[in-house]
N, C-alpha and C. Protein backbone atom coordinates (compact mmCIF):
# COMPACT_ATOMS: atom_id res chain seq x y z
N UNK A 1 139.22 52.69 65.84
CA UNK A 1 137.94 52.61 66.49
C UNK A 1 136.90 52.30 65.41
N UNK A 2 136.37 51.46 65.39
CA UNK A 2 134.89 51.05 64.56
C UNK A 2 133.67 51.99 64.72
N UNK A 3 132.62 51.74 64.04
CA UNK A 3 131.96 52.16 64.10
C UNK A 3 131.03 52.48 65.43
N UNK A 4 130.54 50.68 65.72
CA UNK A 4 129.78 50.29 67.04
C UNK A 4 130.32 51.13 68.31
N UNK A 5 131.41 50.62 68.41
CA UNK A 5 132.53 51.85 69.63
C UNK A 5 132.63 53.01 69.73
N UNK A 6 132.21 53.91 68.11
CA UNK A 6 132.02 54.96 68.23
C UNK A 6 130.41 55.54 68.83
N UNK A 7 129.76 54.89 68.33
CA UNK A 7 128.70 55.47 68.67
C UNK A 7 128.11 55.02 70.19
N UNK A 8 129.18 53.85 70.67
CA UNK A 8 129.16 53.66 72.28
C UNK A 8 129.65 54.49 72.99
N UNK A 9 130.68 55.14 72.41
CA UNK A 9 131.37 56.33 73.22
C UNK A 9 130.56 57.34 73.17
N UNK A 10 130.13 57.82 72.08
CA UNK A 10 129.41 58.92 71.74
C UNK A 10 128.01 58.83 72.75
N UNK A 11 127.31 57.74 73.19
CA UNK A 11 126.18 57.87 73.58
C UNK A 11 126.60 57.87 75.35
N UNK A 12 127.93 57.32 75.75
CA UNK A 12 128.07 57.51 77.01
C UNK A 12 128.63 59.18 77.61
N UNK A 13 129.11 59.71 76.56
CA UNK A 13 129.45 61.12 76.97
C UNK A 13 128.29 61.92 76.96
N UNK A 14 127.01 61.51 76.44
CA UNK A 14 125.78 62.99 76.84
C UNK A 14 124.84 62.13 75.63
N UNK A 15 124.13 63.27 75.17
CA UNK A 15 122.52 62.63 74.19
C UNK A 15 123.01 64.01 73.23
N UNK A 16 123.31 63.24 71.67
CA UNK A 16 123.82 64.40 70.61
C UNK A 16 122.43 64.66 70.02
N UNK A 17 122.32 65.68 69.85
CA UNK A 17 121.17 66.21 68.75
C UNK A 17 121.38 66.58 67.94
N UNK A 18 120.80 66.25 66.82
CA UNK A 18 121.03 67.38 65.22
C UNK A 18 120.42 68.16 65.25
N UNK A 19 121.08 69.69 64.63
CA UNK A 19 120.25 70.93 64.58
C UNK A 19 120.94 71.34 63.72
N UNK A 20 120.39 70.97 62.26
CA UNK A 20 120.43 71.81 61.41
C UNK A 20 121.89 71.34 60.78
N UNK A 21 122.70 71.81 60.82
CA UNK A 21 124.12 71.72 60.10
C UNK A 21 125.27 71.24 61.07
N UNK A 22 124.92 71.20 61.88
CA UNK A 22 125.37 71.20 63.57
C UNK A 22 124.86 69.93 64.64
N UNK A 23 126.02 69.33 65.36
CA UNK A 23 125.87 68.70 66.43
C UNK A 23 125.99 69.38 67.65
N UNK A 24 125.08 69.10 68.56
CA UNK A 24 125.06 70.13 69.87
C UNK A 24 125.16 68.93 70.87
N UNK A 25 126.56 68.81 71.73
CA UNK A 25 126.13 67.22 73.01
C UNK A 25 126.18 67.95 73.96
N UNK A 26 125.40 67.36 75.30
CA UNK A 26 124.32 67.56 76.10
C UNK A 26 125.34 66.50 77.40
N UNK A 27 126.02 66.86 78.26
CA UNK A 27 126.42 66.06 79.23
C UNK A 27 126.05 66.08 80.75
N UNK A 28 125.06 64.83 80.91
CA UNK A 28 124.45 65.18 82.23
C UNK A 28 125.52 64.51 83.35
N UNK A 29 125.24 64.91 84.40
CA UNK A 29 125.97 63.82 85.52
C UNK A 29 124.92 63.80 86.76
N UNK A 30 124.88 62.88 87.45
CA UNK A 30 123.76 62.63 88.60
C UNK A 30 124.04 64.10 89.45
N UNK A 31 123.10 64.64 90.46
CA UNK A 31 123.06 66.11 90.99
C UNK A 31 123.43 65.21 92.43
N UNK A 32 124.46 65.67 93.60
CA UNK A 32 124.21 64.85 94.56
C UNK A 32 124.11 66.10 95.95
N UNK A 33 123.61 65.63 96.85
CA UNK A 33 123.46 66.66 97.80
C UNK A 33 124.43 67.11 98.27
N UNK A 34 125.77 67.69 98.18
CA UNK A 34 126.93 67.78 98.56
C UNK A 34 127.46 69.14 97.11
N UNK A 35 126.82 68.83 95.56
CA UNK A 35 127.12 69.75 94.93
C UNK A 35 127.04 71.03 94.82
N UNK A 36 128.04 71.77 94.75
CA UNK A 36 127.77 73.71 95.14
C UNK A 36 126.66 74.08 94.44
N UNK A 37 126.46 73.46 93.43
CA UNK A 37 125.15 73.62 92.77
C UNK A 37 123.92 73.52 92.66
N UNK A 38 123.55 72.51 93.79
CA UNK A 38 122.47 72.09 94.27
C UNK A 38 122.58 72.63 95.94
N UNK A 39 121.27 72.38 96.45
CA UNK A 39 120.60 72.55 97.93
C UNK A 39 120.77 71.35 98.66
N UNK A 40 120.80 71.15 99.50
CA UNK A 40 120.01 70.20 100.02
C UNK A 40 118.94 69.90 100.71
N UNK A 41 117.99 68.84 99.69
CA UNK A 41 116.61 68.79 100.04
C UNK A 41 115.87 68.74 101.32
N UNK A 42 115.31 69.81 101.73
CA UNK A 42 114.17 69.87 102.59
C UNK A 42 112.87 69.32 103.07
N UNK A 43 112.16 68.90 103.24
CA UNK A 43 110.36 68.43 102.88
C UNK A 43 109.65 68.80 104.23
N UNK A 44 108.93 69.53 104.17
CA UNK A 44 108.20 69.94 105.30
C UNK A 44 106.73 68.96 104.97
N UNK A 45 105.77 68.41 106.28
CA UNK A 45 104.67 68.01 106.07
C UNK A 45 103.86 68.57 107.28
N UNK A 46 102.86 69.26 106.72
CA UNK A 46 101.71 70.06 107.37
C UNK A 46 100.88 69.37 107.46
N UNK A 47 100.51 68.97 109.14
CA UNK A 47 99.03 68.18 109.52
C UNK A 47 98.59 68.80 110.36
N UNK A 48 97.12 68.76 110.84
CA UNK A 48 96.46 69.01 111.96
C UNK A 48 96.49 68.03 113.11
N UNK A 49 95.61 68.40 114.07
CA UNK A 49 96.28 67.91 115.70
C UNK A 49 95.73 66.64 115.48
N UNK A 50 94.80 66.42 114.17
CA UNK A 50 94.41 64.62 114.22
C UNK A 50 95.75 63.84 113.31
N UNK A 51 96.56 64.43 112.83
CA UNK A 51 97.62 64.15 111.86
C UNK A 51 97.20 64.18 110.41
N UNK A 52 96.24 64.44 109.93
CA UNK A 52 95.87 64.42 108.87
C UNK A 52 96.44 65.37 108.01
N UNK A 53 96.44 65.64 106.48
CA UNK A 53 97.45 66.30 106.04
C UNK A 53 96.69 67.80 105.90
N UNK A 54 97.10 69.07 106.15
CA UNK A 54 96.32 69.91 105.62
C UNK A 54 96.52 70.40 103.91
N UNK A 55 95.66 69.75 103.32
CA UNK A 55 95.85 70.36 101.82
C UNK A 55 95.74 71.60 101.06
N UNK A 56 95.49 72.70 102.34
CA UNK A 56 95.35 74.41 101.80
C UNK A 56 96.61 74.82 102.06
N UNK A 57 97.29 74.34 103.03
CA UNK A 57 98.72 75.38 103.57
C UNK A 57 99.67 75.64 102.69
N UNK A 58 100.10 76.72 102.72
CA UNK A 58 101.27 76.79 102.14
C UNK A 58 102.58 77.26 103.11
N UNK A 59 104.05 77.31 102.49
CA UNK A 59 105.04 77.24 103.10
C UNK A 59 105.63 78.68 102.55
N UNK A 60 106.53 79.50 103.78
CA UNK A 60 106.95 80.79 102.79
C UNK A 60 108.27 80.99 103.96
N UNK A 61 109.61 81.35 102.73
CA UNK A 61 110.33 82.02 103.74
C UNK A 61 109.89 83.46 104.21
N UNK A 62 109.92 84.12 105.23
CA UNK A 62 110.06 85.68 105.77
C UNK A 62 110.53 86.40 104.61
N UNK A 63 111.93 86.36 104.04
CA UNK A 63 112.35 87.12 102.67
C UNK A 63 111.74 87.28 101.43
N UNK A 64 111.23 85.66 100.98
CA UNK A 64 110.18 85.39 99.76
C UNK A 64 109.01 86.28 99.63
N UNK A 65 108.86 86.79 98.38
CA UNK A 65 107.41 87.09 97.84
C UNK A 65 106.56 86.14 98.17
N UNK A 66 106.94 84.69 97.17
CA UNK A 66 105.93 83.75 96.60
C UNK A 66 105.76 82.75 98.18
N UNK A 67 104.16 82.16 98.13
CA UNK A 67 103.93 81.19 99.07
C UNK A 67 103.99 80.09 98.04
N UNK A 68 104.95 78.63 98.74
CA UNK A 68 104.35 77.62 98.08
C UNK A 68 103.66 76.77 98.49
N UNK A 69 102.21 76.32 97.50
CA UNK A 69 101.28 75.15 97.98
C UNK A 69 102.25 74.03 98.10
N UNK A 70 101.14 73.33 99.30
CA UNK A 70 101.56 72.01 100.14
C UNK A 70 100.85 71.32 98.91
N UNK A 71 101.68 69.34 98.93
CA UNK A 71 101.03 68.74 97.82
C UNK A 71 99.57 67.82 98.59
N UNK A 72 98.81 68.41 97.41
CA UNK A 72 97.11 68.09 98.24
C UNK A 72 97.09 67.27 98.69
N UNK A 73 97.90 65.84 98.31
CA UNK A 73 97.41 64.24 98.73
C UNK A 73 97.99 64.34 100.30
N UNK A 74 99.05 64.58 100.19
CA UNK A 74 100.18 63.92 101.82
C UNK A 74 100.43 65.33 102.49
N UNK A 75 100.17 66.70 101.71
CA UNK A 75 100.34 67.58 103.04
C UNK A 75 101.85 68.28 103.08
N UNK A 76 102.70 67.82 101.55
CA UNK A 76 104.09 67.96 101.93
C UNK A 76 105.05 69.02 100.76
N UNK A 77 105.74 69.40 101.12
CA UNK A 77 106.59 70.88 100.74
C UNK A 77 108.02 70.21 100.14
N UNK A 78 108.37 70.21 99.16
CA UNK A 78 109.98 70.07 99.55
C UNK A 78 110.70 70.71 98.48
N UNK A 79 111.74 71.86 98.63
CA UNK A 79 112.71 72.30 98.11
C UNK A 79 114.02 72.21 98.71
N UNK A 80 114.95 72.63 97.87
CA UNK A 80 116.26 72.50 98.16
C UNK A 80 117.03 74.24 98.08
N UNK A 81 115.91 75.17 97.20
CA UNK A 81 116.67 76.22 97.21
C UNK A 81 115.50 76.79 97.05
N UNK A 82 115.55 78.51 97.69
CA UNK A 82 114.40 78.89 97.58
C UNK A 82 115.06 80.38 96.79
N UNK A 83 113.95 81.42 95.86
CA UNK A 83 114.69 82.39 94.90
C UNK A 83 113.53 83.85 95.26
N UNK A 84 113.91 84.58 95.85
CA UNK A 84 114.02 85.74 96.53
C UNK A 84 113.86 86.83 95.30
N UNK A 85 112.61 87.56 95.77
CA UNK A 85 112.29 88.88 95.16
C UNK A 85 113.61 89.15 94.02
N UNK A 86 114.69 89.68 94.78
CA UNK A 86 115.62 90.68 94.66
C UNK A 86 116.41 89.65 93.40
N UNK A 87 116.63 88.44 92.96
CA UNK A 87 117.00 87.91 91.92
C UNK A 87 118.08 86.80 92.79
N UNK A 88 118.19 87.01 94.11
CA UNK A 88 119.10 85.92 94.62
C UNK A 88 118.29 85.09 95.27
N UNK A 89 119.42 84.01 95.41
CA UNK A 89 118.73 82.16 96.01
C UNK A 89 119.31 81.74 97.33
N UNK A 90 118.53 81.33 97.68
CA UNK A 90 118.97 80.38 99.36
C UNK A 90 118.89 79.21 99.14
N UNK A 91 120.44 78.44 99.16
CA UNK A 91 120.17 77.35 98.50
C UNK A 91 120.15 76.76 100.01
N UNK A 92 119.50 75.33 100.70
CA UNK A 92 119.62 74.99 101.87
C UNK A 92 121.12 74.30 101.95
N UNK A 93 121.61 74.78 102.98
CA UNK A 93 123.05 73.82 103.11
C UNK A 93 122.90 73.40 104.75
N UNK A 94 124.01 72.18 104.60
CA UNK A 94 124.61 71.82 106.32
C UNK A 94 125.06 72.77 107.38
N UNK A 95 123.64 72.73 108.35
CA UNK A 95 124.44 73.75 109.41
C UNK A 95 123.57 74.75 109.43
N UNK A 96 122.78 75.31 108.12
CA UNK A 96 122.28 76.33 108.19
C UNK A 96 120.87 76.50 108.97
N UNK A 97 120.30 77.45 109.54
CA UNK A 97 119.14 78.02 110.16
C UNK A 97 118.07 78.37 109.30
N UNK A 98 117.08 77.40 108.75
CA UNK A 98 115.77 77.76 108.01
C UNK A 98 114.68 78.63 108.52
N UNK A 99 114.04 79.14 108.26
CA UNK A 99 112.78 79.76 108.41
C UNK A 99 112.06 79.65 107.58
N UNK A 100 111.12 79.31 108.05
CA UNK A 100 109.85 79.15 107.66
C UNK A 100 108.53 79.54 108.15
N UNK A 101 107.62 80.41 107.15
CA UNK A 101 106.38 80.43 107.81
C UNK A 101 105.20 79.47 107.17
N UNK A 102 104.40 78.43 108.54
CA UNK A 102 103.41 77.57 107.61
C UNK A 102 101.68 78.62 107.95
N UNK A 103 100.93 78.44 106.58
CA UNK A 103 99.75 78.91 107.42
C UNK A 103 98.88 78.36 106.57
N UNK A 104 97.42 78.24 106.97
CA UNK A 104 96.46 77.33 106.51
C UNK A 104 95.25 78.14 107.08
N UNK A 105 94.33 78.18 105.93
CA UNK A 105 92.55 79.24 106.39
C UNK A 105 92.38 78.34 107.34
N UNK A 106 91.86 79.06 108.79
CA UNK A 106 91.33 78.19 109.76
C UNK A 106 92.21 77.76 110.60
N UNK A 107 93.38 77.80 110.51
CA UNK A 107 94.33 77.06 111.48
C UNK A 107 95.19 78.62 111.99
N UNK A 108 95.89 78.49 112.84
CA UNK A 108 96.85 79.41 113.72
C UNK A 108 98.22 79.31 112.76
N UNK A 109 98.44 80.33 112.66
CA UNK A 109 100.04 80.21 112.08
C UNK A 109 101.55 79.69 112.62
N UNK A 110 102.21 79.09 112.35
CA UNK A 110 103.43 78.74 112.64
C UNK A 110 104.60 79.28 112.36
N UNK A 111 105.62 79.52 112.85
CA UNK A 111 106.63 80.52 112.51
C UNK A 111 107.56 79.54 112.50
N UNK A 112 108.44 78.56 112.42
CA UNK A 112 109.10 77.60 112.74
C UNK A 112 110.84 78.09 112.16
N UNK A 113 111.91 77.30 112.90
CA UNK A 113 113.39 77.57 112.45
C UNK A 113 113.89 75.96 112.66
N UNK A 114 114.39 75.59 111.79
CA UNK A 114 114.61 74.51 111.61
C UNK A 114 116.31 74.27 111.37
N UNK A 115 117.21 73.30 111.76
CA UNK A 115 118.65 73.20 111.42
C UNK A 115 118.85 72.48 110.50
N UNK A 116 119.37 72.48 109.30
CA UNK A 116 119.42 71.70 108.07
C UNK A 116 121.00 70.80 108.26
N UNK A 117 120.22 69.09 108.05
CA UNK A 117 121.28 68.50 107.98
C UNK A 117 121.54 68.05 106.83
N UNK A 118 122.56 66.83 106.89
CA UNK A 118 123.08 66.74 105.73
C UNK A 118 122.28 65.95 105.04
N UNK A 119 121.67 65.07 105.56
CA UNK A 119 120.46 64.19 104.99
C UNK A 119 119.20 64.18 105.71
N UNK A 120 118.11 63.52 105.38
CA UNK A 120 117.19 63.04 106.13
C UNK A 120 116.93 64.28 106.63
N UNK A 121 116.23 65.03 105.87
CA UNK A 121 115.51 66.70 106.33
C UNK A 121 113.94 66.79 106.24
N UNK A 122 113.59 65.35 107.01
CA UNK A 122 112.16 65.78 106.49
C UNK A 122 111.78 65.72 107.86
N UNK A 123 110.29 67.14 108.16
CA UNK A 123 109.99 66.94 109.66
C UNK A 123 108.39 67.72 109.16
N UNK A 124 107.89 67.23 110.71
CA UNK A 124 106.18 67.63 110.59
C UNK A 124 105.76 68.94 111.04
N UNK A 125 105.27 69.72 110.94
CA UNK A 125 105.05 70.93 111.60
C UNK A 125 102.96 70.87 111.41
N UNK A 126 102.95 70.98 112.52
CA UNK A 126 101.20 70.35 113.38
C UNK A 126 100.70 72.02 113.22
N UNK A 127 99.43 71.98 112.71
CA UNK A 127 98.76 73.45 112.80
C UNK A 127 97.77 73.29 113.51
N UNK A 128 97.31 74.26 114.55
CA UNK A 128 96.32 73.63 115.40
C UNK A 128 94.45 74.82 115.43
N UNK A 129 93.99 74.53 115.26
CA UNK A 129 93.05 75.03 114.49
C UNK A 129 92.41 76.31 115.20
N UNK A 130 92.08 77.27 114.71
CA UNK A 130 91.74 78.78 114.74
C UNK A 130 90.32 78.61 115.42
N UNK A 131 90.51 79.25 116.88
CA UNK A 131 88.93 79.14 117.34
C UNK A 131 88.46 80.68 117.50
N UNK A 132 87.49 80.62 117.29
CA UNK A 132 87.25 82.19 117.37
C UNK A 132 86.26 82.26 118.69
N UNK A 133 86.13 83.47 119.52
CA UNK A 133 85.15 83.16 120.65
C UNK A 133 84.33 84.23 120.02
N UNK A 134 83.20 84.01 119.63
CA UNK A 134 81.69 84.34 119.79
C UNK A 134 81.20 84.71 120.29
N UNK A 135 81.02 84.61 121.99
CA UNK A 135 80.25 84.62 123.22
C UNK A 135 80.38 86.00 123.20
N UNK A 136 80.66 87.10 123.04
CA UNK A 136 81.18 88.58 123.28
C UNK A 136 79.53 88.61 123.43
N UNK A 137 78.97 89.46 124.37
CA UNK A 137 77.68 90.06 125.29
C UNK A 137 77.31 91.41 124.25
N UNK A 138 78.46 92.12 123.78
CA UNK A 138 78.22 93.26 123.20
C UNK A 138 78.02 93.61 122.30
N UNK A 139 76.22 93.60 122.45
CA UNK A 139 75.66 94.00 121.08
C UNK A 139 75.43 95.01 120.59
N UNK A 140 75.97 95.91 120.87
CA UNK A 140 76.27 97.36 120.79
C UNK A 140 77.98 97.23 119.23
N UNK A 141 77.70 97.54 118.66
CA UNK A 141 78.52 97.48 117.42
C UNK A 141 79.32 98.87 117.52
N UNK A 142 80.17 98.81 117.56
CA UNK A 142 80.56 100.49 117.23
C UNK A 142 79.78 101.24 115.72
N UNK A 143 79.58 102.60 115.80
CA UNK A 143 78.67 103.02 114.53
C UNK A 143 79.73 104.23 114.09
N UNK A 144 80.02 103.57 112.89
CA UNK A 144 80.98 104.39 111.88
C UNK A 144 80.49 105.38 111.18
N UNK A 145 80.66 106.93 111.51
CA UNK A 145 79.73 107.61 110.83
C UNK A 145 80.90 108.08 109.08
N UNK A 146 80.19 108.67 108.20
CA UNK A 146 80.82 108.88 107.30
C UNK A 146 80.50 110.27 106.59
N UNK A 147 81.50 111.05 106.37
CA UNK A 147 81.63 112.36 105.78
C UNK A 147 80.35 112.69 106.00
N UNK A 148 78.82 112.47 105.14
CA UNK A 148 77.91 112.49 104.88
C UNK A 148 77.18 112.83 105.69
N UNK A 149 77.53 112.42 107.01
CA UNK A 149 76.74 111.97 108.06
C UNK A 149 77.05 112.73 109.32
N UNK A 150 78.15 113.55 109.23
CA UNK A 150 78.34 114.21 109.46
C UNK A 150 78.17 115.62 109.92
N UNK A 151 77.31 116.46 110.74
CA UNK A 151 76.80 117.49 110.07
C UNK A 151 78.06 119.00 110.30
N UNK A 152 77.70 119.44 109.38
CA UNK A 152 78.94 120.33 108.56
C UNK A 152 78.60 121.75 109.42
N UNK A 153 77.26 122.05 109.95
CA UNK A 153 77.12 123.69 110.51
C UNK A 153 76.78 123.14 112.07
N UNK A 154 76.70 121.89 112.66
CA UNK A 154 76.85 121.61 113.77
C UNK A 154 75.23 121.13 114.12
N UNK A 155 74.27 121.22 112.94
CA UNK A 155 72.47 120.95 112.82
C UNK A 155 72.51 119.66 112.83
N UNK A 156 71.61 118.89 112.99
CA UNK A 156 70.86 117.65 112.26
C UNK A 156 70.99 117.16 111.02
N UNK A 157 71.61 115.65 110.25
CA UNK A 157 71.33 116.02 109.26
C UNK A 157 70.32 114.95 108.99
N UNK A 158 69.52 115.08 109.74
CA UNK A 158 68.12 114.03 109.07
C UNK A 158 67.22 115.04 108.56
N UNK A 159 66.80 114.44 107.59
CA UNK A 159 65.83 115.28 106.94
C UNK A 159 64.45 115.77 107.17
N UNK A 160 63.94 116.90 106.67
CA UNK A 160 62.96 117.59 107.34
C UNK A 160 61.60 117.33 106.89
């Protein structure tokens, strides 16, 4: 083997680094959706009832601590595995039952379950916007009294 051939071989098996006294090689191979090692990719996209993207929402499983932000421009989410308080992962596979919660300030929340296929996992989930009614007649507030205010021998306690 020559030289040229060697270092053709050498550069098709991984990317060698020098460190120090030492060669360390590095062998990648493409990730494909089918590997036990990988998920398969998800993408959720959050719009409102005009379709527009909402850029506050975020996406959360029920189990998860963490919420993740939607991407500001298009509105859109996508993982393949999601990693749980407790130190374990949900990686998405074929077949399986997602959950998801979407929510956005101002909009109504979504609880959604989704079936993960083997490809082509991308779908829209519409938030439809939080109305609050106002009109309530009753201007009578409830009045919260506090310790203070209270009176302790059963008297008045406004002052004299």
């Amino acid at each position: 083997m020559n030289n040229k051939s060697g270092i053709l071989a050498g550069a098709m098996l991984g990317l060698a680094l020098s460190l120090g006294s030492g060669t360390v090689l590095f062998h990648s191979e493409p990730a494909f959706a089918g590997d036990e090692d990988e998920g398969i990719p998800v993408k959720v996209i959050v719009v409102d009832e005009e379709g527009k993207p909402i850029q506050t929402a975020v996406v959360r499983h029920p189990k998860e601590a963490d919420r993740h932000r939607v991407n500001t421009f298009d509105g859109s989410w996508e993982a393949s595995t999601l990693y749980l308080p407790d130190g374990s992962e949900i990686k998405f596979t074929k077949g399986m039952e997602l959950e998801l919660e979407i929510s956005a300030p101002g909009y109504v929340n979504q609880h959604i379950k989704y079936l993960v296929r083997k490809r082509k996992n991308v779908f829209t989930v519409t938030l439809a916007k939080m109305v609050l009614d106002n009109t309530d007649d009753d201007a009578d507030d409830p009045v919260i009294q506090f310790g203070r205010d209270k009176p302790i021998d059963g008297t008045s306690s406004s002052p004299r």
